[in-house]
C-alpha atoms as a PDB file:
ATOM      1  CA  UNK A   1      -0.294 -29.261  -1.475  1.00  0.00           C
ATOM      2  CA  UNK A   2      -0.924 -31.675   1.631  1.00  0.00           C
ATOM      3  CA  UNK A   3      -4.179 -31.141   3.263  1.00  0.00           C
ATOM      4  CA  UNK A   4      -5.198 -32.342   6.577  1.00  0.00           C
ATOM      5  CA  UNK A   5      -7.490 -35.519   6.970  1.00  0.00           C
ATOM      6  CA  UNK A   6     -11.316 -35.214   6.831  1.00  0.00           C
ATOM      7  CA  UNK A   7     -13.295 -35.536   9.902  1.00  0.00           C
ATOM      8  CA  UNK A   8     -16.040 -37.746  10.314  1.00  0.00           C
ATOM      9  CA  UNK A   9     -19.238 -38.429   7.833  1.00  0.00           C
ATOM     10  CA  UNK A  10     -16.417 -37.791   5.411  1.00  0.00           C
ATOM     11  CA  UNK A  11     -16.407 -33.680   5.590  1.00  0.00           C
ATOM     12  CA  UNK A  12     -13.771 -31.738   6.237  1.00  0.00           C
ATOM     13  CA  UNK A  13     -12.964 -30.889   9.818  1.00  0.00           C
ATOM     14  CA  UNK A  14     -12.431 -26.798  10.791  1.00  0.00           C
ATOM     15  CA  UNK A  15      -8.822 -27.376  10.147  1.00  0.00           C
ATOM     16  CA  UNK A  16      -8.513 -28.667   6.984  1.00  0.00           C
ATOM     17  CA  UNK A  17     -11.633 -26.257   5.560  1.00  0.00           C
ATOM     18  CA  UNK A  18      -9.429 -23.309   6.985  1.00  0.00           C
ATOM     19  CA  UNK A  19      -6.357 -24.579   5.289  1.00  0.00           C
ATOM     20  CA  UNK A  20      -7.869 -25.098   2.543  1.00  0.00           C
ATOM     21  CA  UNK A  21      -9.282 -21.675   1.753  1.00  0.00           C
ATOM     22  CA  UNK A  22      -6.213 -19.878   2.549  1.00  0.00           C
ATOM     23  CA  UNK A  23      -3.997 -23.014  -0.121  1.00  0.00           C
ATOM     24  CA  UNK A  24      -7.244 -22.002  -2.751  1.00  0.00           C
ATOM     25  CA  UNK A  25      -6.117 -17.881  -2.198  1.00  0.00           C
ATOM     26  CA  UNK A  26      -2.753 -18.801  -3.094  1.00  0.00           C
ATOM     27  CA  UNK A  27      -3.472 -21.190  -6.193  1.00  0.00           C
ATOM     28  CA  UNK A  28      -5.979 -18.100  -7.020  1.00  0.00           C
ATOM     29  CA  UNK A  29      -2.776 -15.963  -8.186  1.00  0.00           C
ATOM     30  CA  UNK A  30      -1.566 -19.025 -10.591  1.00  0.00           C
ATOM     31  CA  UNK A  31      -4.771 -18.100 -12.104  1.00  0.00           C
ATOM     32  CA  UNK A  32      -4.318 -14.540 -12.836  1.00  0.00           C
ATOM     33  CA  UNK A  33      -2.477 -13.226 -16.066  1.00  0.00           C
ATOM     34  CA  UNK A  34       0.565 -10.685 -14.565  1.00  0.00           C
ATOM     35  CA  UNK A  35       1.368  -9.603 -18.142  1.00  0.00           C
ATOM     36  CA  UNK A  36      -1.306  -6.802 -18.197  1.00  0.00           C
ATOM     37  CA  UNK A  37      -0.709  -4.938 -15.097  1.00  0.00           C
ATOM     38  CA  UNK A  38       3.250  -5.503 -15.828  1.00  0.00           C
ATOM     39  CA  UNK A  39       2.861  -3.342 -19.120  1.00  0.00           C
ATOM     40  CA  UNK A  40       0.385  -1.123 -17.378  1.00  0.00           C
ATOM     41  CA  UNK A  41       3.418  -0.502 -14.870  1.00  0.00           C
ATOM     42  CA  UNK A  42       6.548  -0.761 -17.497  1.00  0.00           C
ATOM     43  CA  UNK A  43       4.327   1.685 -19.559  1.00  0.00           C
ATOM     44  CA  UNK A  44       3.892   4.017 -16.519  1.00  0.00           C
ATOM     45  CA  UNK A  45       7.602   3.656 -15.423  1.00  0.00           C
ATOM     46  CA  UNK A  46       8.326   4.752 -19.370  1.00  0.00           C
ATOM     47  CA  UNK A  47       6.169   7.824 -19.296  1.00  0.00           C
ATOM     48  CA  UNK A  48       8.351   9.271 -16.443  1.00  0.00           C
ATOM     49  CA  UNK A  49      11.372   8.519 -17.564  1.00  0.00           C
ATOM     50  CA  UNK A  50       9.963  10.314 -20.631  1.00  0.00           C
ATOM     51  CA  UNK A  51       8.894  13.260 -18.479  1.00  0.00           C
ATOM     52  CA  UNK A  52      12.452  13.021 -16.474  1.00  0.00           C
ATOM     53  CA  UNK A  53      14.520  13.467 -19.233  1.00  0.00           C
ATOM     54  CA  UNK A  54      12.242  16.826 -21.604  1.00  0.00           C
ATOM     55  CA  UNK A  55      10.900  19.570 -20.193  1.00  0.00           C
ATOM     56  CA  UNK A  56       7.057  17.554 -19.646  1.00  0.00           C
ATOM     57  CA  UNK A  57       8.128  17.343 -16.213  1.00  0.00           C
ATOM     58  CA  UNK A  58       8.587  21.533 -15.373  1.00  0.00           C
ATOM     59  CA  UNK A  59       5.495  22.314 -17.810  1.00  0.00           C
ATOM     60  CA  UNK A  60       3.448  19.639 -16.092  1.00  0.00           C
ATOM     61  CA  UNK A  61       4.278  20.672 -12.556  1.00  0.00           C
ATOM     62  CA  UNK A  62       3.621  24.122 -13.184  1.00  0.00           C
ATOM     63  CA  UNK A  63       0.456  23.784 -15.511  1.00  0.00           C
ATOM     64  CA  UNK A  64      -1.070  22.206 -11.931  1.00  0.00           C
ATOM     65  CA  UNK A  65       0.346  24.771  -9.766  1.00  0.00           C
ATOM     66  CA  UNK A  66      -0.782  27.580 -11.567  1.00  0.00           C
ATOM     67  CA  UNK A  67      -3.666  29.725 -10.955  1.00  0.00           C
ATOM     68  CA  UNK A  68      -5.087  31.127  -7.593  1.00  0.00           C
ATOM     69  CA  UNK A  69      -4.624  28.983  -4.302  1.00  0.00           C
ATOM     70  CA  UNK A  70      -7.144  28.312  -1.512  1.00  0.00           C
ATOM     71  CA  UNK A  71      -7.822  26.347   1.192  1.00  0.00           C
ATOM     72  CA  UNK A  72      -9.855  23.710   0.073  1.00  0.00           C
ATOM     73  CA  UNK A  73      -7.186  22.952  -2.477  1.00  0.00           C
ATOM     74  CA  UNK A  74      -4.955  22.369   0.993  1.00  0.00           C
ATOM     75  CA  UNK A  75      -7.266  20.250   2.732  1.00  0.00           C
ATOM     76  CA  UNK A  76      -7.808  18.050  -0.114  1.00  0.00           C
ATOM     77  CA  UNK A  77      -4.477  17.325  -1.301  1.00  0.00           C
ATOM     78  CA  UNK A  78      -3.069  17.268   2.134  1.00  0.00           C
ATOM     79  CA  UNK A  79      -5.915  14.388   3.284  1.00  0.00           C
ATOM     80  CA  UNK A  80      -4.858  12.510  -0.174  1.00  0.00           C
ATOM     81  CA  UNK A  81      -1.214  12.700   0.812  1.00  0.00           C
ATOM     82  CA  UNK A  82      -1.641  11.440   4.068  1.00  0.00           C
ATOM     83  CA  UNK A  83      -2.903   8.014   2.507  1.00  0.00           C
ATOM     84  CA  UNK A  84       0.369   8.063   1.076  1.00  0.00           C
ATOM     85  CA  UNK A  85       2.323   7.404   4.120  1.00  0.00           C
ATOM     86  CA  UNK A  86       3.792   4.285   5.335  1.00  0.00           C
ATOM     87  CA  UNK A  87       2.260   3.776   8.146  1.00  0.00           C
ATOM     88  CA  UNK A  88      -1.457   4.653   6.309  1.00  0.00           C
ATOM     89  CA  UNK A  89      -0.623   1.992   4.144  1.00  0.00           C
ATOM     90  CA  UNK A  90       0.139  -0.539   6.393  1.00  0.00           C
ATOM     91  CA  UNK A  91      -3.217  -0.099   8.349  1.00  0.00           C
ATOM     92  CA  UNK A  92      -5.209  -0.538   5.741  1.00  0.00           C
ATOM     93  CA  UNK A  93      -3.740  -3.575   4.911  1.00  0.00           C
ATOM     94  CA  UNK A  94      -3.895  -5.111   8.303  1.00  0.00           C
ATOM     95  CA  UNK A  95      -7.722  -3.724   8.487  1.00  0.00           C
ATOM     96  CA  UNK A  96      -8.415  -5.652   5.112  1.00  0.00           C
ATOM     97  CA  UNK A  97      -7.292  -8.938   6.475  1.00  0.00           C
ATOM     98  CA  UNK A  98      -9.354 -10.298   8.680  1.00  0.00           C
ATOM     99  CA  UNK A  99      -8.303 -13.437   9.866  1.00  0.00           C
ATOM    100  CA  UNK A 100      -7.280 -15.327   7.092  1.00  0.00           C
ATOM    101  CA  UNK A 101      -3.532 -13.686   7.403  1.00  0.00           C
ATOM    102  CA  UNK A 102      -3.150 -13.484   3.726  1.00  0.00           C
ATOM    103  CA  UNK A 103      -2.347  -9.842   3.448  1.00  0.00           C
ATOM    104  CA  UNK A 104      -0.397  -9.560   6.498  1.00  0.00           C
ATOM    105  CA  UNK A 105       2.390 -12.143   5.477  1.00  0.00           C
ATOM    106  CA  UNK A 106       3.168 -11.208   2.780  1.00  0.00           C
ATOM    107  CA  UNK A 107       3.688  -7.492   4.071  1.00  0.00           C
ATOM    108  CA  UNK A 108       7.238  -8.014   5.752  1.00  0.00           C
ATOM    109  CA  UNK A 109       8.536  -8.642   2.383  1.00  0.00           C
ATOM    110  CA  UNK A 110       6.905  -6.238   0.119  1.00  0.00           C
ATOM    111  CA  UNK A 111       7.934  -3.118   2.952  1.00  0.00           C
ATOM    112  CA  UNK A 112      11.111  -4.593   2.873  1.00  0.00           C
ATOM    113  CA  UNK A 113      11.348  -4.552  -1.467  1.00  0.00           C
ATOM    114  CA  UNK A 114       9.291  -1.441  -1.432  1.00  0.00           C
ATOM    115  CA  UNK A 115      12.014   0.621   1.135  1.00  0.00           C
ATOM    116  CA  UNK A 116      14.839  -0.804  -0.593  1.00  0.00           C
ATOM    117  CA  UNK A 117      13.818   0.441  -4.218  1.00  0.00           C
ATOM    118  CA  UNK A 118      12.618   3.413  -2.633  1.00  0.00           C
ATOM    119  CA  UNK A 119      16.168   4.632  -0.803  1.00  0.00           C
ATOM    120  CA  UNK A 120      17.811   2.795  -3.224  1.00  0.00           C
ATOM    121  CA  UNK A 121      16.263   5.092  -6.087  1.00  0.00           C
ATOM    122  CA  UNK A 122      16.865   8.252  -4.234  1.00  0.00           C
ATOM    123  CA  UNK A 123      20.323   7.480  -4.041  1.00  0.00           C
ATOM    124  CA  UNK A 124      21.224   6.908  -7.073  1.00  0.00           C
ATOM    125  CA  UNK A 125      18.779   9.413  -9.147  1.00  0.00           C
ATOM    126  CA  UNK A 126      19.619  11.843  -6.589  1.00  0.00           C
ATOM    127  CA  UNK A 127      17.373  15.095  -8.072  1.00  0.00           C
ATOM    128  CA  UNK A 128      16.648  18.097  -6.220  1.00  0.00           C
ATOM    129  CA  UNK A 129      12.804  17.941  -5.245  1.00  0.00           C
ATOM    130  CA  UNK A 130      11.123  20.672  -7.378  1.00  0.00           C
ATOM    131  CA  UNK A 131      10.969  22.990  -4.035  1.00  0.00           C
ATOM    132  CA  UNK A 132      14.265  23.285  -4.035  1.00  0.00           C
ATOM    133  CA  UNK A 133      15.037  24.651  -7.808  1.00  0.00           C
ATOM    134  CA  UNK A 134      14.019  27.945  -9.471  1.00  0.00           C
ATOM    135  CA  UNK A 135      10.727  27.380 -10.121  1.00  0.00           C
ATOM    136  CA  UNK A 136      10.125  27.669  -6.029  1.00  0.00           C
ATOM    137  CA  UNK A 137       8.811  30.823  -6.236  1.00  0.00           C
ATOM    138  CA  UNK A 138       5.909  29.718  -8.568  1.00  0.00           C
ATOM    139  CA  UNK A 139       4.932  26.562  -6.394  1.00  0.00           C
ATOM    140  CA  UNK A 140       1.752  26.600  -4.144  1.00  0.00           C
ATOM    141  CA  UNK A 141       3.511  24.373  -1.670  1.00  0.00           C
ATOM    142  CA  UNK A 142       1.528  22.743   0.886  1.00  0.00           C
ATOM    143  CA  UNK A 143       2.446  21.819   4.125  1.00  0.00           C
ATOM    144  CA  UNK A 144       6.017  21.169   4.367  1.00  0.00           C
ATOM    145  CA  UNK A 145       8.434  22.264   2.178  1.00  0.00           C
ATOM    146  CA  UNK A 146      10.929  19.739   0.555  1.00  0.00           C
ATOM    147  CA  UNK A 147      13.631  21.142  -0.492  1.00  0.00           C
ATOM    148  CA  UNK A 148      16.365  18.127  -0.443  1.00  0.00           C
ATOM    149  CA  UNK A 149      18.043  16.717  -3.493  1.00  0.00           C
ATOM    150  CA  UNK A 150      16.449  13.004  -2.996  1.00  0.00           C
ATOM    151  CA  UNK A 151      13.355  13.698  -5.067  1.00  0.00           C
ATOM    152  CA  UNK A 152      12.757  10.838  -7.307  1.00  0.00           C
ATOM    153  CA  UNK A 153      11.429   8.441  -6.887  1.00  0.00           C
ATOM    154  CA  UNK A 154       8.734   9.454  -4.941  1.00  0.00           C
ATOM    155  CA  UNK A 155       7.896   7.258  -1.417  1.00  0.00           C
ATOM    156  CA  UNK A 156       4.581   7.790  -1.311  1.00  0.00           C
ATOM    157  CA  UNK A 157       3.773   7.011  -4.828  1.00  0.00           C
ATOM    158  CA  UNK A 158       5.549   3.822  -4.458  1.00  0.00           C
ATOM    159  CA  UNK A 159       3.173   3.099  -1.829  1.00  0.00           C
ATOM    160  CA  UNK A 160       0.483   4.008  -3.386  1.00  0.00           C
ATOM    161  CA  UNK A 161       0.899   2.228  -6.225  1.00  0.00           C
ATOM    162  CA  UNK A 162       1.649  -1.343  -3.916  1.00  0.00           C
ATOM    163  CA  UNK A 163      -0.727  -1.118  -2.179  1.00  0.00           C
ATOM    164  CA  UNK A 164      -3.169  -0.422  -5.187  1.00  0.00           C
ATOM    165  CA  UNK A 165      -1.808  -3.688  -7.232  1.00  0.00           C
ATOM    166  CA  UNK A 166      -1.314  -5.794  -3.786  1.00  0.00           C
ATOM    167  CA  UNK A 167      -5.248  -5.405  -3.018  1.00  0.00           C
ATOM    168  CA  UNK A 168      -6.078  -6.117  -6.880  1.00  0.00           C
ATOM    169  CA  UNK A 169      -4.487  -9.115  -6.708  1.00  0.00           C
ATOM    170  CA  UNK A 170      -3.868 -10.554  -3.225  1.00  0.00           C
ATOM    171  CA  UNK A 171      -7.817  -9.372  -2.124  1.00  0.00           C
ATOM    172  CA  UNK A 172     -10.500 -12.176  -3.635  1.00  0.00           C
ATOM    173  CA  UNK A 173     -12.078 -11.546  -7.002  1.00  0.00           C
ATOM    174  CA  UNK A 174     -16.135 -10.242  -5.658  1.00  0.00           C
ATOM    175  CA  UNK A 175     -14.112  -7.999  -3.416  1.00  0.00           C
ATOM    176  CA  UNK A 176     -11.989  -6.828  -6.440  1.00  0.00           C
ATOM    177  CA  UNK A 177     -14.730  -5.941  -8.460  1.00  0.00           C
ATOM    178  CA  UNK A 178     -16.658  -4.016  -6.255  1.00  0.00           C
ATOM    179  CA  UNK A 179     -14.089  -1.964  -5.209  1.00  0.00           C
ATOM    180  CA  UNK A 180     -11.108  -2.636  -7.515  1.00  0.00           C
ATOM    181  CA  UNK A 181     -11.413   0.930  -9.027  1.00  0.00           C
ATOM    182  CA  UNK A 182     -12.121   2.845  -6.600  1.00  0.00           C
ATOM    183  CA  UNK A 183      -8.608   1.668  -4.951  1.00  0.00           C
ATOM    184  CA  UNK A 184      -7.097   2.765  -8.382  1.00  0.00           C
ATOM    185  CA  UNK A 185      -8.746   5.934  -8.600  1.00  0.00           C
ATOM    186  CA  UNK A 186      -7.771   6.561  -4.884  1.00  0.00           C
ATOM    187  CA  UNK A 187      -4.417   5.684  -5.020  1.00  0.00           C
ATOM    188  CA  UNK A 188      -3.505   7.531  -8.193  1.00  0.00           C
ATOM    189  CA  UNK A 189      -5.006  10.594  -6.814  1.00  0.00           C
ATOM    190  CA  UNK A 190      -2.538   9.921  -3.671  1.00  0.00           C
ATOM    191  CA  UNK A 191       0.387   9.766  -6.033  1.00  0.00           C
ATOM    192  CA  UNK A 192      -0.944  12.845  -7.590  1.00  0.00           C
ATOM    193  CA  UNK A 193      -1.130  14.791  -4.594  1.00  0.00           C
ATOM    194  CA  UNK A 194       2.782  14.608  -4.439  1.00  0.00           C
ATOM    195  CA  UNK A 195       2.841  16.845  -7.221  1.00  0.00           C
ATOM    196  CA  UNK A 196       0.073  19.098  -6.049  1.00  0.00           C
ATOM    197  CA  UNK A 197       1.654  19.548  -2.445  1.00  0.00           C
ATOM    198  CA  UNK A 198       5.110  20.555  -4.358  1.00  0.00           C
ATOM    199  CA  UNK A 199       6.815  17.836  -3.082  1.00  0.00           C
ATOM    200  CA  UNK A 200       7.608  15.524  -5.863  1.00  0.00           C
ATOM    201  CA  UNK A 201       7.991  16.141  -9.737  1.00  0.00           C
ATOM    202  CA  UNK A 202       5.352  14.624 -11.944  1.00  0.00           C
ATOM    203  CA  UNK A 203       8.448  11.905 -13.304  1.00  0.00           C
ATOM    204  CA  UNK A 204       8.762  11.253  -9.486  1.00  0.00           C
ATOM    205  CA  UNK A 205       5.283  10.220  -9.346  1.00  0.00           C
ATOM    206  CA  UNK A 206       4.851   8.179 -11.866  1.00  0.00           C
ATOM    207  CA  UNK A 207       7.942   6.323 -11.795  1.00  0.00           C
ATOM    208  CA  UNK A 208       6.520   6.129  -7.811  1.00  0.00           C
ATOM    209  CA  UNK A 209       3.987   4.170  -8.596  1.00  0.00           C
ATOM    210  CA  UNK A 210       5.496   1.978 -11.470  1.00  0.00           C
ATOM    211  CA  UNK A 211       7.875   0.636  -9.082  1.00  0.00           C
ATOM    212  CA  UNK A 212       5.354  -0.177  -6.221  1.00  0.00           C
ATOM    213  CA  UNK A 213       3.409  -1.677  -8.717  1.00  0.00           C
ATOM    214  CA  UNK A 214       6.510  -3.697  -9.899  1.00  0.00           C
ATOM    215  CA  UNK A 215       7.524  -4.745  -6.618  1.00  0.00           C
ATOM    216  CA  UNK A 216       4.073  -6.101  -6.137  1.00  0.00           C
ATOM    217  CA  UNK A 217       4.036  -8.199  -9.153  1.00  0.00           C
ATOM    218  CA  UNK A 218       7.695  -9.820  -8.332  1.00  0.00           C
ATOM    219  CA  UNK A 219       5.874 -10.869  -4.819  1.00  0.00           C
ATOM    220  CA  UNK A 220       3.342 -12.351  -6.684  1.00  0.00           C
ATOM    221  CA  UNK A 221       5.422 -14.126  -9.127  1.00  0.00           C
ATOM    222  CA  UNK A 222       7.683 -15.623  -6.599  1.00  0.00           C
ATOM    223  CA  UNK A 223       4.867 -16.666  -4.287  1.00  0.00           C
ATOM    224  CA  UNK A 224       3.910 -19.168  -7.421  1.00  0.00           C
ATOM    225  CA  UNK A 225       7.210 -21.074  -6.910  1.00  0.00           C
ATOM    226  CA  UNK A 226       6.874 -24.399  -4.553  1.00  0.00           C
ATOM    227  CA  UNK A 227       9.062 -22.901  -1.943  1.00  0.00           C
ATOM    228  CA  UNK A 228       8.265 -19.845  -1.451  1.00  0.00           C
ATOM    229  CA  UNK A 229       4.215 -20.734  -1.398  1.00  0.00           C
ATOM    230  CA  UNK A 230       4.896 -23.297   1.361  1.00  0.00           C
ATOM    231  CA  UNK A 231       6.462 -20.551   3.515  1.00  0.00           C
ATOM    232  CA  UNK A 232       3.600 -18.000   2.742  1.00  0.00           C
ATOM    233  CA  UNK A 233       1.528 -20.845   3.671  1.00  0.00           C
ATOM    234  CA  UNK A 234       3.407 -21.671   6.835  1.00  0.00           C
ATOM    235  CA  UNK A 235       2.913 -17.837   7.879  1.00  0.00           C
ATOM    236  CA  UNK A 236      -0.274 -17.068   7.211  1.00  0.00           C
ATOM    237  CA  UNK A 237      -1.509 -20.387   9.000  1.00  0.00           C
ATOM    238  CA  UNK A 238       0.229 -18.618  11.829  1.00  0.00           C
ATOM    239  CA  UNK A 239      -1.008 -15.137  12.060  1.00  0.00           C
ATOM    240  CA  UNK A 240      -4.692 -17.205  11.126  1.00  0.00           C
ATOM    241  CA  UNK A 241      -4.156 -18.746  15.192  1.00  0.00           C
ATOM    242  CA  UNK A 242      -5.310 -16.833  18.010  1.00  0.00           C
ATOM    243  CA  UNK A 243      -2.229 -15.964  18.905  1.00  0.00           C
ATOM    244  CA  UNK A 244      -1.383 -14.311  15.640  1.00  0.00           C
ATOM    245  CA  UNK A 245      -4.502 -12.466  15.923  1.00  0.00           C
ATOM    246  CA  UNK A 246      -3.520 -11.102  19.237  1.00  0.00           C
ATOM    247  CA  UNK A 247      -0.266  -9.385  18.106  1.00  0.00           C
ATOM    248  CA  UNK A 248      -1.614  -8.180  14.838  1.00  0.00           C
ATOM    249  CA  UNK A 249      -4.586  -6.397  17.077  1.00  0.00           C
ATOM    250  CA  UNK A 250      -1.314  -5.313  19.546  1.00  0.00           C
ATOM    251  CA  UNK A 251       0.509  -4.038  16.530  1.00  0.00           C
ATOM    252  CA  UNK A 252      -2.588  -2.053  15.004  1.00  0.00           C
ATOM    253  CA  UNK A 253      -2.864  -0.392  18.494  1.00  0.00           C
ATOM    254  CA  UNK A 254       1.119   0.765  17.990  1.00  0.00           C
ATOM    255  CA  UNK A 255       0.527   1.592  14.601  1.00  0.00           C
ATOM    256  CA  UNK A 256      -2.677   4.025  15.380  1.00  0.00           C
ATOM    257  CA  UNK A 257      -0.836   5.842  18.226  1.00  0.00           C
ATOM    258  CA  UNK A 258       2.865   5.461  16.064  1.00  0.00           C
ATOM    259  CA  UNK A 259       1.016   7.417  12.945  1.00  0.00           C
ATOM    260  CA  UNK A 260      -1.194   9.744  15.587  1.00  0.00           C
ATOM    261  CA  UNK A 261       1.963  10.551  17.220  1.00  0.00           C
ATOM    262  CA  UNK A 262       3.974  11.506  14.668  1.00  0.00           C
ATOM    263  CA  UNK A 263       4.488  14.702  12.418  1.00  0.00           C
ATOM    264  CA  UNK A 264       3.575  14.529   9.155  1.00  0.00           C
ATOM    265  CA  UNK A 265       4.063  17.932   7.696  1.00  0.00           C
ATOM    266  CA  UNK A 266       0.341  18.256   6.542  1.00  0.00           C
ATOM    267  CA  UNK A 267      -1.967  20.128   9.204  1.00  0.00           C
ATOM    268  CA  UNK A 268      -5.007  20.208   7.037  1.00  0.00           C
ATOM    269  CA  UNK A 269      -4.565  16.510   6.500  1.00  0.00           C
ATOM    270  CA  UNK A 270      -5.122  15.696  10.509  1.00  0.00           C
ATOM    271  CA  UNK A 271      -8.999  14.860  10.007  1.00  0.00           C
ATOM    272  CA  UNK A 272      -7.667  12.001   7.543  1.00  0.00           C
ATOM    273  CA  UNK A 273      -4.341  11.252   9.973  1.00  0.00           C
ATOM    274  CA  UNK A 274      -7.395  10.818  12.669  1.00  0.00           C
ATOM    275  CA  UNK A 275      -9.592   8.761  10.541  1.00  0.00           C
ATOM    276  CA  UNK A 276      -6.954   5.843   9.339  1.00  0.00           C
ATOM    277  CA  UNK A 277      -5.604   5.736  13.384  1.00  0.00           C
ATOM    278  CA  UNK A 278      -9.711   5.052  14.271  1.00  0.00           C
ATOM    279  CA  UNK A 279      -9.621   2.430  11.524  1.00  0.00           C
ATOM    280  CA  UNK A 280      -6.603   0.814  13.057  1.00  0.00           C
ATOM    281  CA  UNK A 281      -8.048   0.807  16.316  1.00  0.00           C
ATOM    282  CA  UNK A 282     -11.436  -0.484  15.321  1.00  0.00           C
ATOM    283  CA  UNK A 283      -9.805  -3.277  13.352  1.00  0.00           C
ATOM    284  CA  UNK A 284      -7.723  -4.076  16.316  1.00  0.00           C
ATOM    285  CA  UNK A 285     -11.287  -4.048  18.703  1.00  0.00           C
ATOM    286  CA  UNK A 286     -12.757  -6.304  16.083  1.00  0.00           C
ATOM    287  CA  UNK A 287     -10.160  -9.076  15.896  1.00  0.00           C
ATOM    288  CA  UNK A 288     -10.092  -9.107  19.585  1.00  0.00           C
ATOM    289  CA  UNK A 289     -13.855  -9.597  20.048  1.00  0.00           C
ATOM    290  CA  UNK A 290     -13.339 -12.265  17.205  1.00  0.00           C
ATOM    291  CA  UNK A 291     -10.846 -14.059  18.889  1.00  0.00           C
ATOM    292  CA  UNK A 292     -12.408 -13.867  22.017  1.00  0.00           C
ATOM    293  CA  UNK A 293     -15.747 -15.298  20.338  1.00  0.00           C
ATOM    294  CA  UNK A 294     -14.195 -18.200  18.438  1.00  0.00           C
ATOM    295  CA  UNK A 295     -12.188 -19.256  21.863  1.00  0.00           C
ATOM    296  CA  UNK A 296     -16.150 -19.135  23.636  1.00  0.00           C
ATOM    297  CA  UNK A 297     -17.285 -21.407  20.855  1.00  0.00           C
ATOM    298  CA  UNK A 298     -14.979 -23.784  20.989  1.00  0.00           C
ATOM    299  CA  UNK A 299     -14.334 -23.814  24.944  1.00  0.00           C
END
């Protein structure tokens, strides 16, 4: 890796340290060993096929349907299922990075990977969503009701389960172990709430998040080798520039009004729908002040 010149007195200029923090974040996943969270997902992917193919999948689903309803139950699941969502996901993410424009490049690819697997999946499976078999009547659905036979696997587990493994391993190490687990717990309770709103069978779920967490980990192993590093390089040097700053903020303003806008199926969930479009808009206020303070300091 070629790093600028040093300035004078022999220290780095502002260039080269920036540069060199964001070539350190990449070396940082040479460092990491993939072969644990791999098996964690392989081992995850194997439990739903397990489910898919017996009868663990009905008696699961219904075991956590069963019992009284209420509305709590609603509001909860429906706020968890919300942070499902693409558009939740992708917020987040842009929120989490900064300025270093880490995160945000390698997001084209992985929602490119993660929709492809996702449709792709549906497609081929092709299983009718548990809403939409004879067990209906015993379903607490929440929110809307999927009845459609592209059930597995499920979207928003997928996403869940990405963006889980993408933090864990693209965020640094201080940040991961302060809030490493609660991302986990968060995120598999997202993936759960599939199964608690009645739109997605348990195998659905877990296979969900097995494959996000898979498509994660093939980013992560191709962004070792020498070519694809220098382009992640290359694009995260060029969100890092003002410029790049200014259209991520513009693109967290479309995203906030984009997921505000549109209708996700879960009314109870609106106070969390509200609170991720604040967070984009926030994120979008800071990076402009930022911006506009770094071009002050150096003009």
């Amino acid at each position: 890796m070629h790093f600028p010149s040093t300035g004078s007195a022999g220290s780095l200029s502002p260039a080269a340290t920036r540069e060199g923090r964001r070539a350190s974040g990449a070396r940082a996943l040479d460092t990491l060993d993939l072969r644990i969270p791999l098996a964690a997902a392989m081992g995850l992917l194997a439990l739903g096929i397990v489910l898919l193919e017996t009868g663990g999948n009905r008696a699961l689903i219904l075991w956590m349907h069963a019992g009284p309803d209420s509305e709590w139950r609603h509001v909860v699941w429906s706020s968890l299922t919300v942070l499902g969502f693409g558009w939740a996901t992708l917020i987040v993410c842009m929120a989490l990075d900064r300025a270093s424009g880490r995160l945000v490049a390698m997001l084209p690819a992985l929602l490119i990977l993660s929709a492809v697997v996702t449709h792709g999946g549906k497609y081929v499976v092709a299983s009718a969503r548990p809403a939409g078999t004879d067990i209906a009547s015993q379903l607490h659905v929440i929110g809307m009701k999927l009845a459609g036979s592209y059930s597995m696997p499920s979207g928003h587990s997928l996403a869940a389960g990405a963006l889980a493994m993408f933090l864990c391993l693209w965020m640094p190490q201080a940040w991961v172990r302060r809030w490493g687990a609660l991302v986990v717990v968060v995120a598999v309770l997202a993936s759960v709430s599939r199964v608690a709103v009645g739109a997605h069978w348990p195998a659905d779920a877990a296979c969900g998040f097995a494959l996000g967490m898979l498509c994660v980990l093939l980013l992560a192993w191709l962004v070792r080798k020498r070519p694809v590093r220098k382009l992640y390089l290359a694009f995260a040097a060029r969100i890092h520039l003002p410029a790049g700053q200014w259209i991520l903020a513009g693109i967290e303003v479309i995203a906030g009004v984009s997921f505000l806008a549109s209708n996700i199926g879960y009314p109870q969930g609106r106070g969390m729908l509200y609170a991720v479009a604040a967070l984009a808009w926030m994120s979008a206020a800071a990076r402009v002040r930022r911006v506009l303070r770094r071009g002050r300091v150096h003009g």
